[in-house]
C-alpha atoms as a PDB file:
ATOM      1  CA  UNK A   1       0.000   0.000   0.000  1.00  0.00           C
ATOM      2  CA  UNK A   2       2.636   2.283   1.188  1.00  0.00           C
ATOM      3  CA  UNK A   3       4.402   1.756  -2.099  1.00  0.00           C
ATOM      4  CA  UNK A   4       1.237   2.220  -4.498  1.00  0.00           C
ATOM      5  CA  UNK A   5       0.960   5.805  -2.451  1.00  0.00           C
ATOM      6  CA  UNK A   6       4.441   6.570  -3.123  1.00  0.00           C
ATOM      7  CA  UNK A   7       4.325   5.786  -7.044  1.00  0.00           C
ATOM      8  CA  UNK A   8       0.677   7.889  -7.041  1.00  0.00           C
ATOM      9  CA  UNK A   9       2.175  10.805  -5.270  1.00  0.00           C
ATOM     10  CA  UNK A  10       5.351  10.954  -8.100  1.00  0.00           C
ATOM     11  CA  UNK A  11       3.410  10.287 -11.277  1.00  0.00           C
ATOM     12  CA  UNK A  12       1.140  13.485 -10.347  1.00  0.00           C
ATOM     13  CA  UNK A  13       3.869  15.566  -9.218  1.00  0.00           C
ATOM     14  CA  UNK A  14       5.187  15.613 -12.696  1.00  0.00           C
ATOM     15  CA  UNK A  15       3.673  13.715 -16.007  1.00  0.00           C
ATOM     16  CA  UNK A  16       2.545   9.918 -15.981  1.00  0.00           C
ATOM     17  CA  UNK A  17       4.761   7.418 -18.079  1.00  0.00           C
ATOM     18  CA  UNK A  18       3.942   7.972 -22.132  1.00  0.00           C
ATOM     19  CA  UNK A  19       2.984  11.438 -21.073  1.00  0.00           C
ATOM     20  CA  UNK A  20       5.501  14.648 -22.480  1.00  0.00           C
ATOM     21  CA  UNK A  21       7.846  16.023 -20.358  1.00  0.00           C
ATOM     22  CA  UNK A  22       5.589  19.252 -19.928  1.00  0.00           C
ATOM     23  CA  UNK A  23       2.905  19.293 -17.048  1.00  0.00           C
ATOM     24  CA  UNK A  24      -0.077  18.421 -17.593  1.00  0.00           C
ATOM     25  CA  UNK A  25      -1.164  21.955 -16.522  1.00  0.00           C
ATOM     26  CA  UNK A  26       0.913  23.404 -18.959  1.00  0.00           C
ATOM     27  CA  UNK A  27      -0.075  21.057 -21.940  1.00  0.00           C
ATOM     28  CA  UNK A  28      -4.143  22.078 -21.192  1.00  0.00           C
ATOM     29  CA  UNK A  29      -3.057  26.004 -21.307  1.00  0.00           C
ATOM     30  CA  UNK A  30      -1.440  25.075 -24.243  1.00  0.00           C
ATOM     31  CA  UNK A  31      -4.701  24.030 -25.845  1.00  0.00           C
ATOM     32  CA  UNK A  32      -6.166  27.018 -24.624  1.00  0.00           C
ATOM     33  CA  UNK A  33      -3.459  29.190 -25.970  1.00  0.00           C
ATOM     34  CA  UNK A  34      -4.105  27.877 -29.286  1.00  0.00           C
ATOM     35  CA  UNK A  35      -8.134  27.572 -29.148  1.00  0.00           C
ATOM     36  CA  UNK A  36      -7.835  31.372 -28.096  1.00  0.00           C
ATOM     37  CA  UNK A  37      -5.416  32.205 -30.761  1.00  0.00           C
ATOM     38  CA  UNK A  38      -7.949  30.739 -33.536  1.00  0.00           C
ATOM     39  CA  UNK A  39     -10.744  32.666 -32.553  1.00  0.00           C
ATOM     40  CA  UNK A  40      -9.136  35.631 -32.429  1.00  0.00           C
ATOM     41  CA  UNK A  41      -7.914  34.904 -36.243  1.00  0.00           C
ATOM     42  CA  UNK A  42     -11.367  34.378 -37.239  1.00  0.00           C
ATOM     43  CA  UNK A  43     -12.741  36.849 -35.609  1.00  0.00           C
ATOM     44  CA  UNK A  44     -15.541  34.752 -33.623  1.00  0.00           C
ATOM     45  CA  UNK A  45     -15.629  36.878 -30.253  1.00  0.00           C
ATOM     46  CA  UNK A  46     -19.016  37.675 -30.434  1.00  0.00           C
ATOM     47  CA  UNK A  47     -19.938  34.305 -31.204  1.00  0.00           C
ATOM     48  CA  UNK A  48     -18.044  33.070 -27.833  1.00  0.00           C
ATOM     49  CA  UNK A  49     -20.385  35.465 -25.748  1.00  0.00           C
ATOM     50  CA  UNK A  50     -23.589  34.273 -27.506  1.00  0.00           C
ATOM     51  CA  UNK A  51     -22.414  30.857 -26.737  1.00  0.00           C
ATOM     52  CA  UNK A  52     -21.708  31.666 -23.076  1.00  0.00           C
ATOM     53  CA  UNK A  53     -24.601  33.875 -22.596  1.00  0.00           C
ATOM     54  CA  UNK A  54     -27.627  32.653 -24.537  1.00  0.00           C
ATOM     55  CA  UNK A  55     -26.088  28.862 -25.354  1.00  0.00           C
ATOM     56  CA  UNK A  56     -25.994  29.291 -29.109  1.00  0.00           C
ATOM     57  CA  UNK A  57     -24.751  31.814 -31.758  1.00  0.00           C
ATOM     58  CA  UNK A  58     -25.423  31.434 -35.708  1.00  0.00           C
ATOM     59  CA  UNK A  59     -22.938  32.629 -38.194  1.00  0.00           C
ATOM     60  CA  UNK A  60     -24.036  33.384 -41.744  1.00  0.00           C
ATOM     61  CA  UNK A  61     -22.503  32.459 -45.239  1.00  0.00           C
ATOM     62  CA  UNK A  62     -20.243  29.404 -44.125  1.00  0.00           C
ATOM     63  CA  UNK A  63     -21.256  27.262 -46.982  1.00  0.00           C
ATOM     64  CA  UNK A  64     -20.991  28.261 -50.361  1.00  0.00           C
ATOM     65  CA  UNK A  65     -23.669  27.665 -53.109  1.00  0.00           C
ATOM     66  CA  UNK A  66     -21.226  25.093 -54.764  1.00  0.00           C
ATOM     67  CA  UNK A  67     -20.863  23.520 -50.998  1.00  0.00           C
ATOM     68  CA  UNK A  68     -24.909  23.483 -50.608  1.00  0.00           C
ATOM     69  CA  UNK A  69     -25.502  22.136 -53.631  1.00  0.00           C
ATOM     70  CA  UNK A  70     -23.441  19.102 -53.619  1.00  0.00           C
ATOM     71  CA  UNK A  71     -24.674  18.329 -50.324  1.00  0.00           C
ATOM     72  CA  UNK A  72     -28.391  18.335 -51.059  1.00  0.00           C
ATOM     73  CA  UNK A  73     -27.464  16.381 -54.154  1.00  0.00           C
ATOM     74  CA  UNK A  74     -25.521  13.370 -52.471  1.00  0.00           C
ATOM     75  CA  UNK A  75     -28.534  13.682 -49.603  1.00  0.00           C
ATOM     76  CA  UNK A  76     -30.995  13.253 -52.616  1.00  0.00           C
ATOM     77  CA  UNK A  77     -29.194  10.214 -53.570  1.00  0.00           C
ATOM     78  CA  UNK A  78     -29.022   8.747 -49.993  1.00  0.00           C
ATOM     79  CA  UNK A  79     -32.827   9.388 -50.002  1.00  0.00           C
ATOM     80  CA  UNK A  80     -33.506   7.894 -53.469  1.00  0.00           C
ATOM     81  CA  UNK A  81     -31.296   4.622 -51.851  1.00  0.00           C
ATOM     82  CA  UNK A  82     -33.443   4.998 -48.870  1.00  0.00           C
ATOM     83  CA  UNK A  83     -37.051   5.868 -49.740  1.00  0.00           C
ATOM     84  CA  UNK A  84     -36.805   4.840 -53.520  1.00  0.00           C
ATOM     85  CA  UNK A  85     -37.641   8.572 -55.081  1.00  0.00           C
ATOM     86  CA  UNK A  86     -36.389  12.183 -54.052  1.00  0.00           C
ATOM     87  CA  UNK A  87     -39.274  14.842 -54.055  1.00  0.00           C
ATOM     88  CA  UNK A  88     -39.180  17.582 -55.172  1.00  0.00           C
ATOM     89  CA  UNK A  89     -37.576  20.129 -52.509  1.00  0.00           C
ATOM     90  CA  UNK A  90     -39.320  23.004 -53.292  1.00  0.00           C
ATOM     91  CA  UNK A  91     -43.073  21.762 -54.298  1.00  0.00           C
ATOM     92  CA  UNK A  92     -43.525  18.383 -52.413  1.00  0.00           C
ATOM     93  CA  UNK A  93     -47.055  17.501 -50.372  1.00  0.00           C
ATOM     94  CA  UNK A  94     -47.649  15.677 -47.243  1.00  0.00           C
ATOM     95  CA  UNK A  95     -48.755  12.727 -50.131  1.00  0.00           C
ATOM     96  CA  UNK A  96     -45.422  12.750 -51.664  1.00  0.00           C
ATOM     97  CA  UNK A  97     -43.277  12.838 -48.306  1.00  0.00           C
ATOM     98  CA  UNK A  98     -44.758  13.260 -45.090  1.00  0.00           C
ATOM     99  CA  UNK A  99     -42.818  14.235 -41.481  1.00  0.00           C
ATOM    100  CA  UNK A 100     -39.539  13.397 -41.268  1.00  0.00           C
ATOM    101  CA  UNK A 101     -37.096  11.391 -41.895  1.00  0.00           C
ATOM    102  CA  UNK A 102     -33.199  11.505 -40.388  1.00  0.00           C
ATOM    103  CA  UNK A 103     -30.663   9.841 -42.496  1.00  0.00           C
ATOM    104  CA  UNK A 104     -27.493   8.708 -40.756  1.00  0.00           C
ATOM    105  CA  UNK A 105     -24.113   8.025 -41.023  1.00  0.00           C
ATOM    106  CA  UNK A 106     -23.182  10.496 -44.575  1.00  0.00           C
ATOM    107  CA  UNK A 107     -19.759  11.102 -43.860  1.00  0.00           C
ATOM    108  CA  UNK A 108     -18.771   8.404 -46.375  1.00  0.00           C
ATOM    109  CA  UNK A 109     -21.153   8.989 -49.002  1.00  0.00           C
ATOM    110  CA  UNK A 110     -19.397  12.389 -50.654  1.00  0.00           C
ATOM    111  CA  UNK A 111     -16.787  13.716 -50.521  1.00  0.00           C
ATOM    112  CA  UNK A 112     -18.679  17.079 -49.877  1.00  0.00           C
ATOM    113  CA  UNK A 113     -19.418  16.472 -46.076  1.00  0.00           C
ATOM    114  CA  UNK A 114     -15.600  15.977 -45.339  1.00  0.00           C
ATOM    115  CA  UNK A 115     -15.872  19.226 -46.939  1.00  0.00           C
ATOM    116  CA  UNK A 116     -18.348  20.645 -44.827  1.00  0.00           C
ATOM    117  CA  UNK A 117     -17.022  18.478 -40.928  1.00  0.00           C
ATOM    118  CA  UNK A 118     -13.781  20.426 -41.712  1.00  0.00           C
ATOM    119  CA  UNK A 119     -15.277  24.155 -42.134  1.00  0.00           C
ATOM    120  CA  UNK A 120     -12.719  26.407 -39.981  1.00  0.00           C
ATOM    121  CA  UNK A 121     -15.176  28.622 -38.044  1.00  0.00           C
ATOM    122  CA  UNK A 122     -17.490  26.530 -37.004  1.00  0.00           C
ATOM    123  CA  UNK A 123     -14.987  24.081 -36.027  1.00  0.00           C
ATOM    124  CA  UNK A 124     -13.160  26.360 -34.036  1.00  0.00           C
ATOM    125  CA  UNK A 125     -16.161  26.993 -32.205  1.00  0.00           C
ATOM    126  CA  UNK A 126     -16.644  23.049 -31.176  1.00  0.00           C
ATOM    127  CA  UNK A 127     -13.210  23.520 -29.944  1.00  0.00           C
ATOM    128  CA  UNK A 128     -14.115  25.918 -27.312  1.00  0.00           C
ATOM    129  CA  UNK A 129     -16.819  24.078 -26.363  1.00  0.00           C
ATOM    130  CA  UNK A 130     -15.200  21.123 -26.267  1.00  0.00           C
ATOM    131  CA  UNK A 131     -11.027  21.181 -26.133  1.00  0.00           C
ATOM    132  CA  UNK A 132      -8.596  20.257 -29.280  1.00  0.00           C
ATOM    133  CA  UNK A 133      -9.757  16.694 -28.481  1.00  0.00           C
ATOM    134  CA  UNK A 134     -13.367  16.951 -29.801  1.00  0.00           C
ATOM    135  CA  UNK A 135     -14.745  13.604 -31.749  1.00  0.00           C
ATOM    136  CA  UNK A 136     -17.068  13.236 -34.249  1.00  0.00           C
ATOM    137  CA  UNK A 137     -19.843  11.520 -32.756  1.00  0.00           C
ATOM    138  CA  UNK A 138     -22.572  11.498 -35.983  1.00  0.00           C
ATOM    139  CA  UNK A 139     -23.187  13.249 -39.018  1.00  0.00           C
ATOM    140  CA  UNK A 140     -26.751  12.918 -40.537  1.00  0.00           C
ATOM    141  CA  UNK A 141     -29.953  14.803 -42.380  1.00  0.00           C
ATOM    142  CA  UNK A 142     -32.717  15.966 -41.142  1.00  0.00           C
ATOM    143  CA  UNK A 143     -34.770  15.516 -43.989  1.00  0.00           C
ATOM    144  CA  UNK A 144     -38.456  17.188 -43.414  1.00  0.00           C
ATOM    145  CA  UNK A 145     -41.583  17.218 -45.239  1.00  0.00           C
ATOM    146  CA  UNK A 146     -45.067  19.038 -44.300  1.00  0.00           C
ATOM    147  CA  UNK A 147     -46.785  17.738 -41.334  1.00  0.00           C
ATOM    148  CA  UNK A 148     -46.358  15.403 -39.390  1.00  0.00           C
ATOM    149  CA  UNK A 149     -45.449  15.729 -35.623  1.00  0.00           C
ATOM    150  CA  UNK A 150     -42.375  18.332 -34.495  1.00  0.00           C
ATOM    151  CA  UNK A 151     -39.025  17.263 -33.056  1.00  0.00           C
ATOM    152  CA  UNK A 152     -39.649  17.998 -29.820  1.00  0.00           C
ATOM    153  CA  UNK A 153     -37.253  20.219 -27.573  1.00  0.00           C
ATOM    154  CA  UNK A 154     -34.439  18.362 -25.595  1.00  0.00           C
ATOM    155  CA  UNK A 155     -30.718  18.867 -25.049  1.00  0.00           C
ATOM    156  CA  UNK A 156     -28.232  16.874 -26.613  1.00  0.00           C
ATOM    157  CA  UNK A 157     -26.869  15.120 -23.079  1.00  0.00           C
ATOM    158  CA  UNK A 158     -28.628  11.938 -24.324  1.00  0.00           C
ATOM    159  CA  UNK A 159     -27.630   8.439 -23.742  1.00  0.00           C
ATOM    160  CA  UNK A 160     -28.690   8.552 -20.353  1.00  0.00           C
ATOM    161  CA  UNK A 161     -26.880  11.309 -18.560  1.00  0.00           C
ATOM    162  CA  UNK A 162     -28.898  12.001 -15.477  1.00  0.00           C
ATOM    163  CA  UNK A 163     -28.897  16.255 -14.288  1.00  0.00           C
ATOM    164  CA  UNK A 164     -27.285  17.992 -12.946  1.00  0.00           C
ATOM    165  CA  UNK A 165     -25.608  18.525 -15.835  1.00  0.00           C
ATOM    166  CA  UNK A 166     -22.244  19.938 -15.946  1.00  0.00           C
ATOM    167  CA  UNK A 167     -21.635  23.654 -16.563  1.00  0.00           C
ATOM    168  CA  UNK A 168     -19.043  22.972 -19.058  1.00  0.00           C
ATOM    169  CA  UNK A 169     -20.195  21.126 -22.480  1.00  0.00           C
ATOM    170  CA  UNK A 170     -20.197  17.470 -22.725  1.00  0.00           C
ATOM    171  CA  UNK A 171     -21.295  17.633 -26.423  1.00  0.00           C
ATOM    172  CA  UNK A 172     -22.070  20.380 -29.471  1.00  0.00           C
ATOM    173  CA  UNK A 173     -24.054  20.223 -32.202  1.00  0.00           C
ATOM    174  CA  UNK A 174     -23.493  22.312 -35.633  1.00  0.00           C
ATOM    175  CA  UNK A 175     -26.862  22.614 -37.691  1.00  0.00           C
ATOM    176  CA  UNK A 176     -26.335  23.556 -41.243  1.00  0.00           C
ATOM    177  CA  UNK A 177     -29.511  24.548 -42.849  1.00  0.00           C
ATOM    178  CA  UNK A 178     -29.425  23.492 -47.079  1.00  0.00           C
ATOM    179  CA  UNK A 179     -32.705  24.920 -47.307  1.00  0.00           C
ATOM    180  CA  UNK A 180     -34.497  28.160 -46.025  1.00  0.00           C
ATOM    181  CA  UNK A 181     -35.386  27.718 -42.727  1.00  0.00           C
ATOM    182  CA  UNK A 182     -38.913  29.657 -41.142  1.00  0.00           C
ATOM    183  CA  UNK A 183     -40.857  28.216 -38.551  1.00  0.00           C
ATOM    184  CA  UNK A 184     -43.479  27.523 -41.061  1.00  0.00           C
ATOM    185  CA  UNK A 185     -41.107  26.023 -42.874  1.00  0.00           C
ATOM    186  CA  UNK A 186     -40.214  23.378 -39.997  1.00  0.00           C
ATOM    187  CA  UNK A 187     -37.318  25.580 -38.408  1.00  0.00           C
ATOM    188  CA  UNK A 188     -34.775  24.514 -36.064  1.00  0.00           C
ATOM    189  CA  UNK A 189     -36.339  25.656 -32.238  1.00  0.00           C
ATOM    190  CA  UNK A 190     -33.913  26.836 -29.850  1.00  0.00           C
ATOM    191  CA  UNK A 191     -34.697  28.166 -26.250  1.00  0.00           C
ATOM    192  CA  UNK A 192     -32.296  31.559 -25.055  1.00  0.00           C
ATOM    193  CA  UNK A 193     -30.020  30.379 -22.240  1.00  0.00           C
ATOM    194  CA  UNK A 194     -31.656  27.007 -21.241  1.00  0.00           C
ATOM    195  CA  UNK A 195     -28.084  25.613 -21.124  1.00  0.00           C
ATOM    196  CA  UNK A 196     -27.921  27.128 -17.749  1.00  0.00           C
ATOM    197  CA  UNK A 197     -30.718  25.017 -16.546  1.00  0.00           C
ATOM    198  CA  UNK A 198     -28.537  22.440 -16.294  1.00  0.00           C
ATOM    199  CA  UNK A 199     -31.300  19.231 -17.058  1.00  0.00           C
ATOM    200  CA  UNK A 200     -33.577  18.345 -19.592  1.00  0.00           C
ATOM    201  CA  UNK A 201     -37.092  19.595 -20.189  1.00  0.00           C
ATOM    202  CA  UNK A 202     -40.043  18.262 -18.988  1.00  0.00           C
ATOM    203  CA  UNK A 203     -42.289  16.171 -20.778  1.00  0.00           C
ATOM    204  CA  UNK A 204     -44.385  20.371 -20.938  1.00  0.00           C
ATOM    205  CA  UNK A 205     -41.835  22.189 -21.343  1.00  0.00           C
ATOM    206  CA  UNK A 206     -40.524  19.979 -24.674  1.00  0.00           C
ATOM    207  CA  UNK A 207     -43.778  20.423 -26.719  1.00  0.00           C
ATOM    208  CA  UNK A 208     -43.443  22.638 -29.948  1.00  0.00           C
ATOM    209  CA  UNK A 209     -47.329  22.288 -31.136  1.00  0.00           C
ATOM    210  CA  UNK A 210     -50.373  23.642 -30.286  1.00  0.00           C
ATOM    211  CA  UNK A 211     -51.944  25.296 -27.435  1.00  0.00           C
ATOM    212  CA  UNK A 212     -49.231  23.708 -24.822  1.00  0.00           C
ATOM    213  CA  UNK A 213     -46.478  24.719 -27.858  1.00  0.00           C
ATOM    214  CA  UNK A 214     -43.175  26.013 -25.234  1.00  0.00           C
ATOM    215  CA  UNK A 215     -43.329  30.200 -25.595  1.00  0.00           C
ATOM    216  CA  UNK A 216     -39.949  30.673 -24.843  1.00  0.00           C
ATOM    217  CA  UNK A 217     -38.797  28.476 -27.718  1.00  0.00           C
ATOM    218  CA  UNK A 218     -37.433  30.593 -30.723  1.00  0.00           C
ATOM    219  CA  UNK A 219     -37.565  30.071 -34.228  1.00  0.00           C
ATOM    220  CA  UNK A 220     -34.117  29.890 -36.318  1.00  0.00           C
ATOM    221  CA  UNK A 221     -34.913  31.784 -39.459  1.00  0.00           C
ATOM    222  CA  UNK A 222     -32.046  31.624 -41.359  1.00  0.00           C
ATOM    223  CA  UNK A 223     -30.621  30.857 -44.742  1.00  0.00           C
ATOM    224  CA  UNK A 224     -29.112  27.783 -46.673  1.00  0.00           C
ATOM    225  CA  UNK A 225     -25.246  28.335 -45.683  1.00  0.00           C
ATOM    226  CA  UNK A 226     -26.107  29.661 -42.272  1.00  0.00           C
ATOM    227  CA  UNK A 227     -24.378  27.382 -39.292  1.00  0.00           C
ATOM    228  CA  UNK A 228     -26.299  27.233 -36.021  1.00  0.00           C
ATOM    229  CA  UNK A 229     -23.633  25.907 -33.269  1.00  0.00           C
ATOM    230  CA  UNK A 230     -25.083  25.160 -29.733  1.00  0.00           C
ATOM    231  CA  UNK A 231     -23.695  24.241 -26.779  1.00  0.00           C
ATOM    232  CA  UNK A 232     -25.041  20.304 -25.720  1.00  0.00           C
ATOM    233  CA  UNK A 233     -27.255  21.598 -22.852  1.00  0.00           C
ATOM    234  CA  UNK A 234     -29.246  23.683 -24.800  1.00  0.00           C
ATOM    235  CA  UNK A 235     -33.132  23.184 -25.117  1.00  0.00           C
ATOM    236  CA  UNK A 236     -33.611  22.750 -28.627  1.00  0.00           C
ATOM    237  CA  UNK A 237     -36.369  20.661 -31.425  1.00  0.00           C
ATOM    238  CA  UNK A 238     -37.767  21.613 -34.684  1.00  0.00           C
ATOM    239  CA  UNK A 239     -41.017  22.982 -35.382  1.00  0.00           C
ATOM    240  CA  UNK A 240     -43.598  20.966 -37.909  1.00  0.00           C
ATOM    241  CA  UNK A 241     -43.371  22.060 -41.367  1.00  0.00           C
ATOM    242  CA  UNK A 242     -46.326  23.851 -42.415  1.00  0.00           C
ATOM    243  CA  UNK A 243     -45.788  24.890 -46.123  1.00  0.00           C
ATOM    244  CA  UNK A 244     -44.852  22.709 -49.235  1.00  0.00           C
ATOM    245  CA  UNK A 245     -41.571  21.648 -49.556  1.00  0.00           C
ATOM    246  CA  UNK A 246     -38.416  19.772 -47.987  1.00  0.00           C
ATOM    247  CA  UNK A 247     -36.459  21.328 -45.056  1.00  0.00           C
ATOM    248  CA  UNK A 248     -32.879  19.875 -45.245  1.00  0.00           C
ATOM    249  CA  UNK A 249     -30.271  20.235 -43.168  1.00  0.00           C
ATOM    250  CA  UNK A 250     -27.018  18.827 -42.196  1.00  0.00           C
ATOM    251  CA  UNK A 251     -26.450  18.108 -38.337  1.00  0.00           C
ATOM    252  CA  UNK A 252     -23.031  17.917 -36.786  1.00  0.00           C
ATOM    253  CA  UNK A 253     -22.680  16.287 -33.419  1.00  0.00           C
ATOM    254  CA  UNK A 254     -19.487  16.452 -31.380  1.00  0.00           C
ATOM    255  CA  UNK A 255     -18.489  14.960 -28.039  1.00  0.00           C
ATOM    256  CA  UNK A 256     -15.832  15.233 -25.738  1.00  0.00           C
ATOM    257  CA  UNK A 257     -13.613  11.977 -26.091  1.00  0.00           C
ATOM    258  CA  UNK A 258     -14.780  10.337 -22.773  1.00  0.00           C
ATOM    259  CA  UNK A 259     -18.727  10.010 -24.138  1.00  0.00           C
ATOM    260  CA  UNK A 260     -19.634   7.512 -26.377  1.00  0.00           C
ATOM    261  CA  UNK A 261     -20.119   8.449 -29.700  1.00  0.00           C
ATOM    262  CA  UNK A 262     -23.480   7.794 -32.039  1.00  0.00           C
ATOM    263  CA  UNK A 263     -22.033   6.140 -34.743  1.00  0.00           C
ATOM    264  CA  UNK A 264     -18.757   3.554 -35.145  1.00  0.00           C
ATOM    265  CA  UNK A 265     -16.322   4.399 -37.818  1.00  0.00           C
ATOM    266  CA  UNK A 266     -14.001   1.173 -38.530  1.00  0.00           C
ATOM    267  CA  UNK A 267     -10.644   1.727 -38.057  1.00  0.00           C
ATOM    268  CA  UNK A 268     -10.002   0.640 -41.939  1.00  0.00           C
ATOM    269  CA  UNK A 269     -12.597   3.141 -43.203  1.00  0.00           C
ATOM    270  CA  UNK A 270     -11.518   5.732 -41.035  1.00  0.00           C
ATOM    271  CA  UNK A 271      -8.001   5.090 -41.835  1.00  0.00           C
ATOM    272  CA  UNK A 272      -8.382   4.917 -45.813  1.00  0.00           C
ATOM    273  CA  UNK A 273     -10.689   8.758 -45.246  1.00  0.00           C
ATOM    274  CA  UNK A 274      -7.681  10.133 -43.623  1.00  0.00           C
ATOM    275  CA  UNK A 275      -4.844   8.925 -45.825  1.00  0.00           C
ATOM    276  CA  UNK A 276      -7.353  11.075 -48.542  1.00  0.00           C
ATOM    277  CA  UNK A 277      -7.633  14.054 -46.592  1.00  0.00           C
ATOM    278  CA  UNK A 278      -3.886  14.488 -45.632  1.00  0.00           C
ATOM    279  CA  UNK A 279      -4.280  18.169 -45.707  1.00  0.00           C
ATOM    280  CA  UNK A 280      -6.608  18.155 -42.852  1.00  0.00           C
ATOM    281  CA  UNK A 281      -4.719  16.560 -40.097  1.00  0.00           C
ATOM    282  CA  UNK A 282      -7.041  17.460 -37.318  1.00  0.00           C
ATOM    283  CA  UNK A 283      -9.360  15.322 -39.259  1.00  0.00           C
ATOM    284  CA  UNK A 284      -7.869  11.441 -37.616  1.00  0.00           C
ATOM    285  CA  UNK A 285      -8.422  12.618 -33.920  1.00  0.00           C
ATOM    286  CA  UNK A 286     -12.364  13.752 -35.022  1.00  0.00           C
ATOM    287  CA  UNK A 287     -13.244  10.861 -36.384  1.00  0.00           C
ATOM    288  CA  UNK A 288     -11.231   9.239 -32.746  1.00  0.00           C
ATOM    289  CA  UNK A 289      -7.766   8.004 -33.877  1.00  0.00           C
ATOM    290  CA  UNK A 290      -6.981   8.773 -30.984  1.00  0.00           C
ATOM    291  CA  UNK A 291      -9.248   7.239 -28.841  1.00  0.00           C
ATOM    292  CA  UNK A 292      -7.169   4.527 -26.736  1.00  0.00           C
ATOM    293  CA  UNK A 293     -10.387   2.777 -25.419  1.00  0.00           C
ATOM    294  CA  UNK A 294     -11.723  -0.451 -26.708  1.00  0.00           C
ATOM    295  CA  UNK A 295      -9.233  -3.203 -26.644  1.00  0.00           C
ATOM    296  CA  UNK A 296      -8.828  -6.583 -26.796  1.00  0.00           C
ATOM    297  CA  UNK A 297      -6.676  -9.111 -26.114  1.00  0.00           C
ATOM    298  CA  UNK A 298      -4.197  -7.178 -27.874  1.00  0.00           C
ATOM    299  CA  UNK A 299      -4.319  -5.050 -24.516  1.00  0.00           C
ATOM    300  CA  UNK A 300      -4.205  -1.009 -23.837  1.00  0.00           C
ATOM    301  CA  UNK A 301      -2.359   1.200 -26.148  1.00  0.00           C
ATOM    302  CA  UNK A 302      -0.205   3.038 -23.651  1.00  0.00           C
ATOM    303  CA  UNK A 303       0.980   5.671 -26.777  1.00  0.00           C
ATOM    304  CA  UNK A 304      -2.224   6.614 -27.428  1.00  0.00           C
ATOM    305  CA  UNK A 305      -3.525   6.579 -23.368  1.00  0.00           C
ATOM    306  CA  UNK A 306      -0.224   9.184 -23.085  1.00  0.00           C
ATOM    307  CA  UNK A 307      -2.096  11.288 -25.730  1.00  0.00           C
ATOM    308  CA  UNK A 308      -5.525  11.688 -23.592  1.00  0.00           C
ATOM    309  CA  UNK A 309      -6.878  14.851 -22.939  1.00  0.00           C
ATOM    310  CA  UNK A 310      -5.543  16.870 -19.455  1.00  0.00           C
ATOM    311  CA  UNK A 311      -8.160  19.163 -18.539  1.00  0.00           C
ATOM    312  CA  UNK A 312     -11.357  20.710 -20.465  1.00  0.00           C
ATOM    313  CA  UNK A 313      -9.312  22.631 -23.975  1.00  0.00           C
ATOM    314  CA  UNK A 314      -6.732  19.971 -24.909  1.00  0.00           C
END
C-alpha cells in the first residue's frame, strides 16, 4: 500500500509514463493558448459570448452555393437509396413525403461532407466548447416534409446522462440549414439560455405544437449556408413544417472523447478517409484516432492513453 501511495504521489507531481515532459497543466493552457489564438484569427468573439450567454450563436454564409448544392445532391441520392424517389424540394405535399425522416451516417457517401465536418469557423467553435480533443460523434440529415409531428425540444446530453448537468459542455451540435429555414417552414427551435438550466425539459416544457407549444422556444430563421452551433445543454427541437416543400439540413454532433459516440467508424474506413484528406490533419483525432479505449486481447495502447486529454481545452 505504502508503495502504491508513493508511485501515485510521483506520477502526479510531474507527467505519468507515455505522457511529455511538460505538465499536464501546462499542456491544457497550451490548448487554450491555441483555441484562443484561432478565434481571435477568425474573428468569432461575439460568437463566444452568444455561446456563453444565450447557449448558441449562428454565423451566416459558411457554406458556399457550390458547398450546398453538392450536399443536397448526395442527400438526394441517400434518399432515393433509402425511400426509392427524391421529391421535389421546393413543391412536395404531405402525399409525396410526409414528417420526417433523419438519415445517418453520410460522412462516407461524398466527398462534400468531409468538406463541410472540416469548415474552420465553425470548427473552431466546437473547440471551445469542447477542447482540441473533440470527436465526431454522428453526421446525418434531417430531412423534413409538411406535417407530421415536431421534433420535440431536448438537449443533446442523451444516452442517459442524469442532471445535474455539468456547466461545461459534454457535447455540441453544428446545424447547417441546405434549405431556407422559417418556422413555417419546420425551423430549427432553440430556447435563449436554457443551457444554464442544467437538465432536460419536462415532458411540458418539450412540446413545440399547439396550445401547450413552449413560448420561450425561438424560431431559427435563417438561410441555406447559415451554421447554427449550440452548446449540448441547450433546449432545442424543430417545429412541424407547415408549407410545401423539404427542409434539409445537415447536423453535426461532437463529443468530448470520454462520451460515447453515435455512430462507429471502422478503423479501416476511417483510416483509408484520412490517408485522402492528408491536408486536414485534425481530421484522424475527429473521427477518434486517438481514442485509446476499446481493446482486446491485444491489450491497452499506452501511446495513445499518453495522448488523452488533461483538462477541459486539450
Amino acid at each position: 500500500m505504502t508503495t502504491h501511495s508513493a508511485s501515485y504521489k510521483d506520477s502526479n507531481a510531474g507527467s505519468p509514463p507515455g505522457l511529455p515532459s511538460e505538465s499536464l497543466r501546462s499542456r491544457n493552457l497550451s490548448a487554450l493558448s491555441r483555441t484562443q489564438a484561432e478565434l481571435q484569427r477568425l474573428d468569432l468573439g461575439s460568437h463566444v459570448q452568444a455561446l456563453d450567454a444565450w447557449g448558441y450563436t449562428v454565423i451566416k454564409g459558411v457554406l458556399d452555393a457550390s458547398l450546398i448544392e453538392r450536399a443536397k445532391a448526395a442527400i438526394c441520392r441517400r434518399i432515393e437509396a433509402t425511400q426509392g424517389i427524391c421529391p421535389d424540394l421546393a413543391t412536395a405535399t404531405e402525399e409525396d413525403f410526409k414528417g420526417q425522416s433523419y438519415q445517418p451516417y453520410l460522412l462516407y457517401d461524398d466527398a462534400v461532407f468531409v468538406d463541410i465536418l472540416m469548415q474552420d469557423a465553425p470548427l473552431a467553435l466546437i473547440t471551445h466548447l469542447l477542447g482540441e480533443s473533440a470527436r465526431l460523434s454522428s453526421i446525418g440529415c434531417h430531412f423534413k416534409g409538411p406535417g407530421g409531428d415536431p421534433l420535440l425540444l431536448h438537449s443533446d446530453n442523451g444516452n442517459g446522462m442524469p442532471a445535474p448537468f455539468p456547466a461545461y459542455a459534454q457535447v455540441a451540435n453544428i446545424n447547417y440549414a441546405l434549405t431556407p429555414y422559417s418556422r413555417a417552414a419546420g425551423a430549427l427551435a432553440m430556447v435563449p439560455g436554457s443551457h444554464h438550466l442544467a437538465r432536460h425539459p419536462t415532458p411540458l416544457e418539450a412540446q413545440l405544437h399547439g396550445d401547450k407549444a413552449n413560448k420561450q422556444a425561438i424560431s431559427m430563421d435563417i438561410d441555406p449556408g447559415d451554421a447554427v452551433i449550440w452548446h449540448g445543454n441547450t433546449w432545442h427541437g424543430s417545429f412541424r413544417r407547415e408549407t410545401p416543400g423539404i427542409r434539409m439540413n445537415l447536423a453535426v454532433y461532437f463529443s468530448r472523447q470520454y462520451i460515447a459516440p453515435q455512430e462507429h467508424h471502422p478503423e479501416a474506413d476511417r483510416d483509408q478517409l484520412v490517408a485522402q484528406y492528408a491536408s486536414h490533419p485534425r481530421l484522424a483525432r475527429i473521427l477518434g484516432g486517438k481514442q485509446p479505449y476499446g481493446w482486446q486481447v491485444e491489450g491497452p495502447n499506452y501511446k495513445k492513453m499518453g495522448q488523452n486529454p488533461t483538462g477541459l481545452f486539450d
